[in-house]
PDB file of N, CA and C in Angstrom:
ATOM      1  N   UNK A   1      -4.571   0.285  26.895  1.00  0.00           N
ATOM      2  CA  UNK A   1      -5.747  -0.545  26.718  1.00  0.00           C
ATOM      3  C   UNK A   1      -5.530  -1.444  25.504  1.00  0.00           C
ATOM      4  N   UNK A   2      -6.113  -2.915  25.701  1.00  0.00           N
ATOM      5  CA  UNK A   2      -5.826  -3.545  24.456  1.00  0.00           C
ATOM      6  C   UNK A   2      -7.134  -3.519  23.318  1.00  0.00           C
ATOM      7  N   UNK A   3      -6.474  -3.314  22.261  1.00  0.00           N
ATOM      8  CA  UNK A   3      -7.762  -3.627  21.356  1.00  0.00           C
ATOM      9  C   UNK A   3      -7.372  -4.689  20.165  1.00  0.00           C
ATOM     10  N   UNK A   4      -8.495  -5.003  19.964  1.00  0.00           N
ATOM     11  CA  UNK A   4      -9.061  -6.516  18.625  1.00  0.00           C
ATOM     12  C   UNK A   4      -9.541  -5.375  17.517  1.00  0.00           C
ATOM     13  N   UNK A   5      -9.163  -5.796  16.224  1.00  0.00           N
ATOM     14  CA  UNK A   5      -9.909  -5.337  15.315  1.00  0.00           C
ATOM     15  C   UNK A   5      -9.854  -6.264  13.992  1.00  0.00           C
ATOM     16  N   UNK A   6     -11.022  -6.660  13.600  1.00  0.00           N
ATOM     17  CA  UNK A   6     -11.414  -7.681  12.315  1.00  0.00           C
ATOM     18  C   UNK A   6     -11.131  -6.711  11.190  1.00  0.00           C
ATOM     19  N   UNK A   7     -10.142  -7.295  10.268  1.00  0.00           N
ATOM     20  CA  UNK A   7      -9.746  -6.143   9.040  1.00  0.00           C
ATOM     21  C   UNK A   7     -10.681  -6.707   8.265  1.00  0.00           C
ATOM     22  N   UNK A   8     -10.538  -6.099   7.090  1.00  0.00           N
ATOM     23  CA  UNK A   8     -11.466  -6.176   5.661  1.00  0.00           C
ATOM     24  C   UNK A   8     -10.513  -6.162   4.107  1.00  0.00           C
ATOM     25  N   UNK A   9     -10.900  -7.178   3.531  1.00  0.00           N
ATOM     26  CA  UNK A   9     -10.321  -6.526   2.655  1.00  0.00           C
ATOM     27  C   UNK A   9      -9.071  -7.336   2.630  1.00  0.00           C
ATOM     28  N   UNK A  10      -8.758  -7.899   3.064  1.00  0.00           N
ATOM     29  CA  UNK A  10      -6.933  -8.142   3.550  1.00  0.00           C
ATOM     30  C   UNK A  10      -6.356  -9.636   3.554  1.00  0.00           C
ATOM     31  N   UNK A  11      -5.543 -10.203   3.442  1.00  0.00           N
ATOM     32  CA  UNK A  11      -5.013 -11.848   3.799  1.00  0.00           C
ATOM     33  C   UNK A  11      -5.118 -11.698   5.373  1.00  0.00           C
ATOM     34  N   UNK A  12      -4.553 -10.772   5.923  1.00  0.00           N
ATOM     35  CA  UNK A  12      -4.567 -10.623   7.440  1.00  0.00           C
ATOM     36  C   UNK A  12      -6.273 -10.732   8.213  1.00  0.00           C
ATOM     37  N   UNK A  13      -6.589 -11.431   8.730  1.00  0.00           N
ATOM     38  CA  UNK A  13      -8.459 -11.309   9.249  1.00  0.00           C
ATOM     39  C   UNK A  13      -8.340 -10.882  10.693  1.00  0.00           C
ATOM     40  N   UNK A  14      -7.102 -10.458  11.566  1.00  0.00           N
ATOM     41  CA  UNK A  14      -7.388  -9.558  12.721  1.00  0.00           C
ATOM     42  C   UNK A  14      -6.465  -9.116  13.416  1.00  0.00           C
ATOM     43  N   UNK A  15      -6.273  -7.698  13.844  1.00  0.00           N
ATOM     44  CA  UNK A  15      -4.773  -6.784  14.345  1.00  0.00           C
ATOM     45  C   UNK A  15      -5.508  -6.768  15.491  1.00  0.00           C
ATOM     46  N   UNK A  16      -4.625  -7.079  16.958  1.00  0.00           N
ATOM     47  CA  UNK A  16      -4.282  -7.184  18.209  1.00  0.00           C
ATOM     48  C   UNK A  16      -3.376  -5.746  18.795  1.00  0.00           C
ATOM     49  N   UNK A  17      -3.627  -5.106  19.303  1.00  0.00           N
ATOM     50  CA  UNK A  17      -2.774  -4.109  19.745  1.00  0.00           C
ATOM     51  C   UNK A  17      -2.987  -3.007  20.757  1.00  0.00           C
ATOM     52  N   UNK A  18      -2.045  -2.524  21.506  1.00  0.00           N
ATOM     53  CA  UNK A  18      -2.084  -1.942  22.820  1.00  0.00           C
ATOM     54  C   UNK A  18      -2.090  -0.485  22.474  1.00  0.00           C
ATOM     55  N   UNK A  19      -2.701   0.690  23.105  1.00  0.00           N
ATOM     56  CA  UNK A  19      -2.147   2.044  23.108  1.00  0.00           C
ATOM     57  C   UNK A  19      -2.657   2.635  24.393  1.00  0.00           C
ATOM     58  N   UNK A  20      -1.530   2.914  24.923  1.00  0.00           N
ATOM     59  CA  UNK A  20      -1.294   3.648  26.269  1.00  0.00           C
ATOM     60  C   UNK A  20      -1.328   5.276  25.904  1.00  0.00           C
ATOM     61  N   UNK A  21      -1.475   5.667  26.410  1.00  0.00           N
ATOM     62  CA  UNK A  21      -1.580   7.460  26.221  1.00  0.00           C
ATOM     63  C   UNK A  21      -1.072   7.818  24.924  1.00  0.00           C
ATOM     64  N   UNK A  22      -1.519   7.167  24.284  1.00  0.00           N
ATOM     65  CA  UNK A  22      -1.622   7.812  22.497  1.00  0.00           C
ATOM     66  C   UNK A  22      -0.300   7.158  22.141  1.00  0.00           C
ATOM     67  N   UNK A  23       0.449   6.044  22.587  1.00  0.00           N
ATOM     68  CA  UNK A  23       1.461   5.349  22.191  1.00  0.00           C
ATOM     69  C   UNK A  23       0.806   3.949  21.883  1.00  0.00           C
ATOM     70  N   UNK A  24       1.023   3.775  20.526  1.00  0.00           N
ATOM     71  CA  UNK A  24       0.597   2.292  20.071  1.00  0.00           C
ATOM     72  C   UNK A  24       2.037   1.149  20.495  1.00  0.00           C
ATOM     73  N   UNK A  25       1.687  -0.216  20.937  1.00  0.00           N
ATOM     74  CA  UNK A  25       2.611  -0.956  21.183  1.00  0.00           C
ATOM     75  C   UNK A  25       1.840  -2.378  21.031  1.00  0.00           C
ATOM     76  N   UNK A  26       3.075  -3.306  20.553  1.00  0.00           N
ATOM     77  CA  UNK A  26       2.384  -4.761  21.095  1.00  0.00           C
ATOM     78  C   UNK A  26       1.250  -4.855  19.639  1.00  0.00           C
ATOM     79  N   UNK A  27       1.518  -4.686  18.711  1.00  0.00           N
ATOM     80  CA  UNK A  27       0.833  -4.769  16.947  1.00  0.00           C
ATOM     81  C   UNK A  27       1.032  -6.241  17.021  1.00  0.00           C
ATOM     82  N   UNK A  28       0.048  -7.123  16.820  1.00  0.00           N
ATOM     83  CA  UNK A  28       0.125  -8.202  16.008  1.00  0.00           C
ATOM     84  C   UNK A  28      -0.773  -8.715  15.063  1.00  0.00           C
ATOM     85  N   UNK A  29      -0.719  -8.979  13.991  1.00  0.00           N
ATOM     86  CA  UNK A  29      -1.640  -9.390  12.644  1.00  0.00           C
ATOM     87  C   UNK A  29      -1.846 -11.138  13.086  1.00  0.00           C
ATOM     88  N   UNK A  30      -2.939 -11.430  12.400  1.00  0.00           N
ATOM     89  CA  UNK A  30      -3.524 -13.087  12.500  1.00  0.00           C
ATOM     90  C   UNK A  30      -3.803 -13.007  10.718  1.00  0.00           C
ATOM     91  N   UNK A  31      -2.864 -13.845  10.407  1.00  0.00           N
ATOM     92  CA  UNK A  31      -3.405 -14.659   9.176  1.00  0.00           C
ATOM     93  C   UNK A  31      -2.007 -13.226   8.607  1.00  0.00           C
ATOM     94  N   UNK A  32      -2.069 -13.339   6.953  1.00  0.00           N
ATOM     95  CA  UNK A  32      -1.121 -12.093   6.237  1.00  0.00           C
ATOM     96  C   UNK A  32       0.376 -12.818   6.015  1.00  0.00           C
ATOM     97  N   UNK A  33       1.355 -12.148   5.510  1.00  0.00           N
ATOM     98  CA  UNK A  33       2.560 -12.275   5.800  1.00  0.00           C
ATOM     99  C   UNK A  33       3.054 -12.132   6.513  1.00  0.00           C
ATOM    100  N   UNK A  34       3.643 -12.972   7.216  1.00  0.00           N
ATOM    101  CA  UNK A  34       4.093 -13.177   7.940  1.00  0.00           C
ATOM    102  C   UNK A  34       5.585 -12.116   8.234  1.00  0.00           C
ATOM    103  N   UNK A  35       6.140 -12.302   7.711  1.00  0.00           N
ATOM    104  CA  UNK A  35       7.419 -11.185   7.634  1.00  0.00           C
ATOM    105  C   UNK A  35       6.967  -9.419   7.125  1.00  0.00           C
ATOM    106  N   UNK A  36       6.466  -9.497   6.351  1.00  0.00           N
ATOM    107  CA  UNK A  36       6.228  -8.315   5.883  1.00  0.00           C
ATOM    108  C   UNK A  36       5.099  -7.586   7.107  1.00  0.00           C
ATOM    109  N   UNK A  37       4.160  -8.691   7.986  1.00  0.00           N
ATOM    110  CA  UNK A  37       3.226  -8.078   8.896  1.00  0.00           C
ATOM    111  C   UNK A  37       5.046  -7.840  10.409  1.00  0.00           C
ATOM    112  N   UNK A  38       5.689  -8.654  10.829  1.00  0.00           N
ATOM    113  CA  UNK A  38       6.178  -8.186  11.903  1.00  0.00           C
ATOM    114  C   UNK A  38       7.245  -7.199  11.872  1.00  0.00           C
ATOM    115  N   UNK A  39       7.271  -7.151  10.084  1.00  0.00           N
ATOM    116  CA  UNK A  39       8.196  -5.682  10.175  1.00  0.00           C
ATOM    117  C   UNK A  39       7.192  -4.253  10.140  1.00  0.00           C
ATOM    118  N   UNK A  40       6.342  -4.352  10.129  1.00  0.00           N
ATOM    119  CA  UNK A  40       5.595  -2.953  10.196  1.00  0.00           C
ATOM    120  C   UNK A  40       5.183  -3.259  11.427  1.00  0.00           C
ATOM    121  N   UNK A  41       4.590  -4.170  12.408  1.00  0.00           N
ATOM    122  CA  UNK A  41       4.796  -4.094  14.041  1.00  0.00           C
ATOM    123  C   UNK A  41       5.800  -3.671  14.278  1.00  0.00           C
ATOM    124  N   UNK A  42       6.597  -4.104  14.252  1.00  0.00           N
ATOM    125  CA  UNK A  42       8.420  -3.611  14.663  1.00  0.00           C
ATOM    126  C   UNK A  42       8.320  -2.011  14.608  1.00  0.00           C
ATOM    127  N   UNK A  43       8.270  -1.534  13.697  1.00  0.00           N
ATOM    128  CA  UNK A  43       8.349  -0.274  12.995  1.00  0.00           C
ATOM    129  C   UNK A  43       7.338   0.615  13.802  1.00  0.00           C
ATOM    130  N   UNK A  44       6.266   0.753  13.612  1.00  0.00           N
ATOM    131  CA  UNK A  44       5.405   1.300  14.564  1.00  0.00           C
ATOM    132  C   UNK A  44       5.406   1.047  16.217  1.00  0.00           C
ATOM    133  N   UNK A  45       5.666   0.167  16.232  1.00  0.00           N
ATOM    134  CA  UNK A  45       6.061   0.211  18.045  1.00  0.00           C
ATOM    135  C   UNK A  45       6.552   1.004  18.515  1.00  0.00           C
ATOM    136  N   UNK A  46       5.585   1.664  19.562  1.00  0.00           N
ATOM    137  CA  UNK A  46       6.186   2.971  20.420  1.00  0.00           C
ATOM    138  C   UNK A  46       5.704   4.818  19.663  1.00  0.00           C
ATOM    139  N   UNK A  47       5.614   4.396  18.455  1.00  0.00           N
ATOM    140  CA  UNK A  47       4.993   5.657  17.708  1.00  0.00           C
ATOM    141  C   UNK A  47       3.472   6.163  18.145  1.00  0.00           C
ATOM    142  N   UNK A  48       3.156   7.018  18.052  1.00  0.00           N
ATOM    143  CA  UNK A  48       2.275   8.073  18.501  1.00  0.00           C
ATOM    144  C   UNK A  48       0.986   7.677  17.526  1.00  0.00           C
ATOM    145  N   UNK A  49      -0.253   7.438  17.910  1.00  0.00           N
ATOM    146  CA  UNK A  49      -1.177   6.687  16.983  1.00  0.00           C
ATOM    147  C   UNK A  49      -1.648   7.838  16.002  1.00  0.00           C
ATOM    148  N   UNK A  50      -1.234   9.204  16.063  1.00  0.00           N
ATOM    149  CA  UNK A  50      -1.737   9.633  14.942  1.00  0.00           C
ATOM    150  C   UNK A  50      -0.562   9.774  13.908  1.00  0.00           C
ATOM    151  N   UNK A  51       0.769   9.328  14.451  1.00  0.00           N
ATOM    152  CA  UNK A  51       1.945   9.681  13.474  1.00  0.00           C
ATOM    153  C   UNK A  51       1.511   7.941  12.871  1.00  0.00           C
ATOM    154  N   UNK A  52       0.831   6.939  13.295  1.00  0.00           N
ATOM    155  CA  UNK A  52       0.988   5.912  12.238  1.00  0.00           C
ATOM    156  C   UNK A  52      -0.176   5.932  11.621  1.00  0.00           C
ATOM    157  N   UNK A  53      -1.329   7.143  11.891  1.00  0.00           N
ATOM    158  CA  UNK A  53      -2.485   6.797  10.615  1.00  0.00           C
ATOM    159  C   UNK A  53      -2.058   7.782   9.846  1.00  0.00           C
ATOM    160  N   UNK A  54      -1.429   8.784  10.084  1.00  0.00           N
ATOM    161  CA  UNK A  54      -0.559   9.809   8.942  1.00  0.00           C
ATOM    162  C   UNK A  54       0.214   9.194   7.887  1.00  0.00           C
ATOM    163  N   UNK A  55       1.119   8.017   9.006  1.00  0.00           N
ATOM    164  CA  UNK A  55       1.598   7.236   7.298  1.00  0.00           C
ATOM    165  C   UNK A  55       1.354   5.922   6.829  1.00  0.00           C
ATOM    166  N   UNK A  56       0.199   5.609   7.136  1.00  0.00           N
ATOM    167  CA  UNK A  56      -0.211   4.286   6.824  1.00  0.00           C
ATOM    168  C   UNK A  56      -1.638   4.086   6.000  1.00  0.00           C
ATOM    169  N   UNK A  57      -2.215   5.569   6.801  1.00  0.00           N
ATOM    170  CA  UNK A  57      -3.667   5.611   6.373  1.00  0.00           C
ATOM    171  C   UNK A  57      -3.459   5.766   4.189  1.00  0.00           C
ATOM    172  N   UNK A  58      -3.968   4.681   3.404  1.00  0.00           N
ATOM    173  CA  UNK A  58      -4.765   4.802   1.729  1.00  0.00           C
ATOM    174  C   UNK A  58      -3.533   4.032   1.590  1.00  0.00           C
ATOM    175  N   UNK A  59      -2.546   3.615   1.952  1.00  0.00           N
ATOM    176  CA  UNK A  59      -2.025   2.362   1.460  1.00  0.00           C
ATOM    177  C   UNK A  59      -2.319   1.490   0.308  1.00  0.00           C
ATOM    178  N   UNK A  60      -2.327   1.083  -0.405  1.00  0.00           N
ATOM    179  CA  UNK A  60      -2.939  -0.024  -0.967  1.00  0.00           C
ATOM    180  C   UNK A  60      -1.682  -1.253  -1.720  1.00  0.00           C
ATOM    181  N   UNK A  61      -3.004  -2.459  -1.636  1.00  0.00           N
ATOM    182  CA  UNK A  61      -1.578  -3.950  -1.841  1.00  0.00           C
ATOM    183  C   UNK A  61      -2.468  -4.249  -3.280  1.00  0.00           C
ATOM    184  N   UNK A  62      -1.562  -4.389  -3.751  1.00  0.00           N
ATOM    185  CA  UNK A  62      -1.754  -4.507  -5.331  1.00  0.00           C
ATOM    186  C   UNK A  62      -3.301  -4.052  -5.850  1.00  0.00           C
ATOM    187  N   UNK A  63      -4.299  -4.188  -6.200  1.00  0.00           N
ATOM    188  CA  UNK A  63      -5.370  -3.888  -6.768  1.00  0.00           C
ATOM    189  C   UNK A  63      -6.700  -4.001  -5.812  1.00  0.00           C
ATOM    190  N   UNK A  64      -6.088  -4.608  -4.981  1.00  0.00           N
ATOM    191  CA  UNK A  64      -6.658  -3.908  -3.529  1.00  0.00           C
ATOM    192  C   UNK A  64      -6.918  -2.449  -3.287  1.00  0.00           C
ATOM    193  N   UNK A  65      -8.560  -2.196  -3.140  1.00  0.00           N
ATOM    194  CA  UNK A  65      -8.634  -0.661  -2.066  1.00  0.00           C
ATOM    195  C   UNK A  65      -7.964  -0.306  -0.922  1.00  0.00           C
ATOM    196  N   UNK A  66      -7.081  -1.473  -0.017  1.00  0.00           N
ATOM    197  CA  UNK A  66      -6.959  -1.485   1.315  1.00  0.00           C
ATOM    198  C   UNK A  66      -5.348  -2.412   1.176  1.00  0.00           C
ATOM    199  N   UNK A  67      -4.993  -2.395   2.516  1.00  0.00           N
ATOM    200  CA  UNK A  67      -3.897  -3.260   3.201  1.00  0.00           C
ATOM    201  C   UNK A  67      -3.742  -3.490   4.629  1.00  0.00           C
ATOM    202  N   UNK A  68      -2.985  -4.211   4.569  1.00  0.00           N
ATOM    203  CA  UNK A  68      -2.797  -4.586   6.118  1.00  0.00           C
ATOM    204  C   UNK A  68      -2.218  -2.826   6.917  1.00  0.00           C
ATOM    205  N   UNK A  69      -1.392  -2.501   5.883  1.00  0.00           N
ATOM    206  CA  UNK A  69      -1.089  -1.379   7.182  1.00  0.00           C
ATOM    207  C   UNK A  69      -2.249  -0.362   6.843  1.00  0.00           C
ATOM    208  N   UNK A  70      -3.050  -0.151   6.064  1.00  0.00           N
ATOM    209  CA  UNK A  70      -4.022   0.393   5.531  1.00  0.00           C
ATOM    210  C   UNK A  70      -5.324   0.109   7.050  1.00  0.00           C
ATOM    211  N   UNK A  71      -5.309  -1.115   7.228  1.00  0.00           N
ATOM    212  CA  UNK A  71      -6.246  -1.422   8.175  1.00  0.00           C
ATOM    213  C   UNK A  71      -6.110  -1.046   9.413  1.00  0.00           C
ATOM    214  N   UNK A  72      -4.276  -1.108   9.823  1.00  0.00           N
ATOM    215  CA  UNK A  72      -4.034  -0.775  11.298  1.00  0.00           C
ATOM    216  C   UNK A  72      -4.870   0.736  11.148  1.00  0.00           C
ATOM    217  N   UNK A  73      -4.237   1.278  10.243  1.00  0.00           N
ATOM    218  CA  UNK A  73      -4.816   2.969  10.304  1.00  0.00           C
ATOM    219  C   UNK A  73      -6.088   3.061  10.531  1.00  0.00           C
ATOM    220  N   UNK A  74      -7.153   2.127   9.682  1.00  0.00           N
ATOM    221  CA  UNK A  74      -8.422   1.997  10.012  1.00  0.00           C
ATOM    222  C   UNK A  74      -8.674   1.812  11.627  1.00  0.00           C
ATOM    223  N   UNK A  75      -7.983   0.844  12.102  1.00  0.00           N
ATOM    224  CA  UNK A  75      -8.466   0.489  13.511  1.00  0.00           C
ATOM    225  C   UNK A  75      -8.140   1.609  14.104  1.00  0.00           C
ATOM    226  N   UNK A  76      -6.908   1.879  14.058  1.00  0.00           N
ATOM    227  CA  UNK A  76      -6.664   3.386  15.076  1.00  0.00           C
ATOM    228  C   UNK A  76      -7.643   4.618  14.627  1.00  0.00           C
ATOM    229  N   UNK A  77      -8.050   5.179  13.846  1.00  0.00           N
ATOM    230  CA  UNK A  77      -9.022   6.155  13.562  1.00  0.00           C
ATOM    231  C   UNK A  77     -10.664   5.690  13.666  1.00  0.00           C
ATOM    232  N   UNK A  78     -11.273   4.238  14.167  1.00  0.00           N
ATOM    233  CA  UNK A  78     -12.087   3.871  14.177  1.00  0.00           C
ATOM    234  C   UNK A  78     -12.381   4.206  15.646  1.00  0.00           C
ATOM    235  N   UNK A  79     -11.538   3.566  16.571  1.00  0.00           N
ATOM    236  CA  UNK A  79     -11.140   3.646  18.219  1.00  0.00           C
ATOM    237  C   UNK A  79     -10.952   5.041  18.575  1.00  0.00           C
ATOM    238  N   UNK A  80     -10.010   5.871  17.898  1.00  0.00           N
ATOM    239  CA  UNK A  80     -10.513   7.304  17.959  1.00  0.00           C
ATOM    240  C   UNK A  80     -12.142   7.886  17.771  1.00  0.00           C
ATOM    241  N   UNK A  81     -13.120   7.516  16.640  1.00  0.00           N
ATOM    242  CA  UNK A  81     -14.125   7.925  17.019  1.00  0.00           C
ATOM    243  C   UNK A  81     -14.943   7.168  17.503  1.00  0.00           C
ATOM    244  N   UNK A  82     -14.793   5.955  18.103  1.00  0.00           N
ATOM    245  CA  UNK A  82     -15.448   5.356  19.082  1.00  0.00           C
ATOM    246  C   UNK A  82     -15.444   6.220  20.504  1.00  0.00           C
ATOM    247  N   UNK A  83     -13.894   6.626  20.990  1.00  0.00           N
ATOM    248  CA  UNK A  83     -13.787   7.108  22.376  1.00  0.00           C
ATOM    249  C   UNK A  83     -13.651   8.550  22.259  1.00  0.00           C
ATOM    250  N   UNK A  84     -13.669   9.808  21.024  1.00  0.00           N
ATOM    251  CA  UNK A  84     -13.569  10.970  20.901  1.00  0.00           C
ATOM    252  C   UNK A  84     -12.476  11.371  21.467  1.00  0.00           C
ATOM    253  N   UNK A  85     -11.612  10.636  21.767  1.00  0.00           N
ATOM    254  CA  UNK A  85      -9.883  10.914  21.530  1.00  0.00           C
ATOM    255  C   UNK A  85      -8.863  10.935  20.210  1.00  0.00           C
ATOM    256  N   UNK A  86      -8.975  11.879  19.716  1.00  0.00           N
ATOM    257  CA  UNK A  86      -7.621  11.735  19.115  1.00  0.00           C
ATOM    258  C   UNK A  86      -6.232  10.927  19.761  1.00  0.00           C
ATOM    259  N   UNK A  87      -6.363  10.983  20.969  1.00  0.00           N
ATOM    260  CA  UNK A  87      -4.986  10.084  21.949  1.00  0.00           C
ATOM    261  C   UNK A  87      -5.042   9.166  21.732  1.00  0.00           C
ATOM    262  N   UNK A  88      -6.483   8.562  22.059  1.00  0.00           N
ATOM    263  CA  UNK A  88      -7.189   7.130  22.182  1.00  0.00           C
ATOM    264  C   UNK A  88      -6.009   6.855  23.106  1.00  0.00           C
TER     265      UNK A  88
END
């Protein structure tokens, strides 16, 4: 299923991304760095959505509460208690 999510907090203002039976795929950031956002897509592609809020989730970019990979984690644990899947 695809999902949209508006980050907070971030240069990046929205992550695009697919998860099929608890496999996240297909990550893309709008707005952010550009390089530094398609190497953590790269990287997480194909990983298991709770192995990337395990290592992504309290992140933080300089004096920032939050980050871009800080946010993917947000979206994936948000969509989890939206649908009461841990799989999502």
């Amino acid at each position: 299923m695809n999902y949209s999510y508006k980050t907070s907090g971030t240069c990046s203002v929205k992550i695009q991304f697919d998860v099929t039976d608890g496999i996240l795929s297909n990550v893309t950031y709008v707005g952010g760095c550009n390089g530094n956002l398609k190497g953590i897509s790269a990287l997480v592609e194909g990983m298991r959505v709770e192995d990337v809020i395990e290592r992504l989730e309290g992140i933080k970019c300089g004096f920032k509460q939050t980050s871009c990979p800080d946010q993917l984690a947000k979206a994936l644990k948000n969509i989890q208690q939206k649908t009461g899947d841990v799989n999502v």
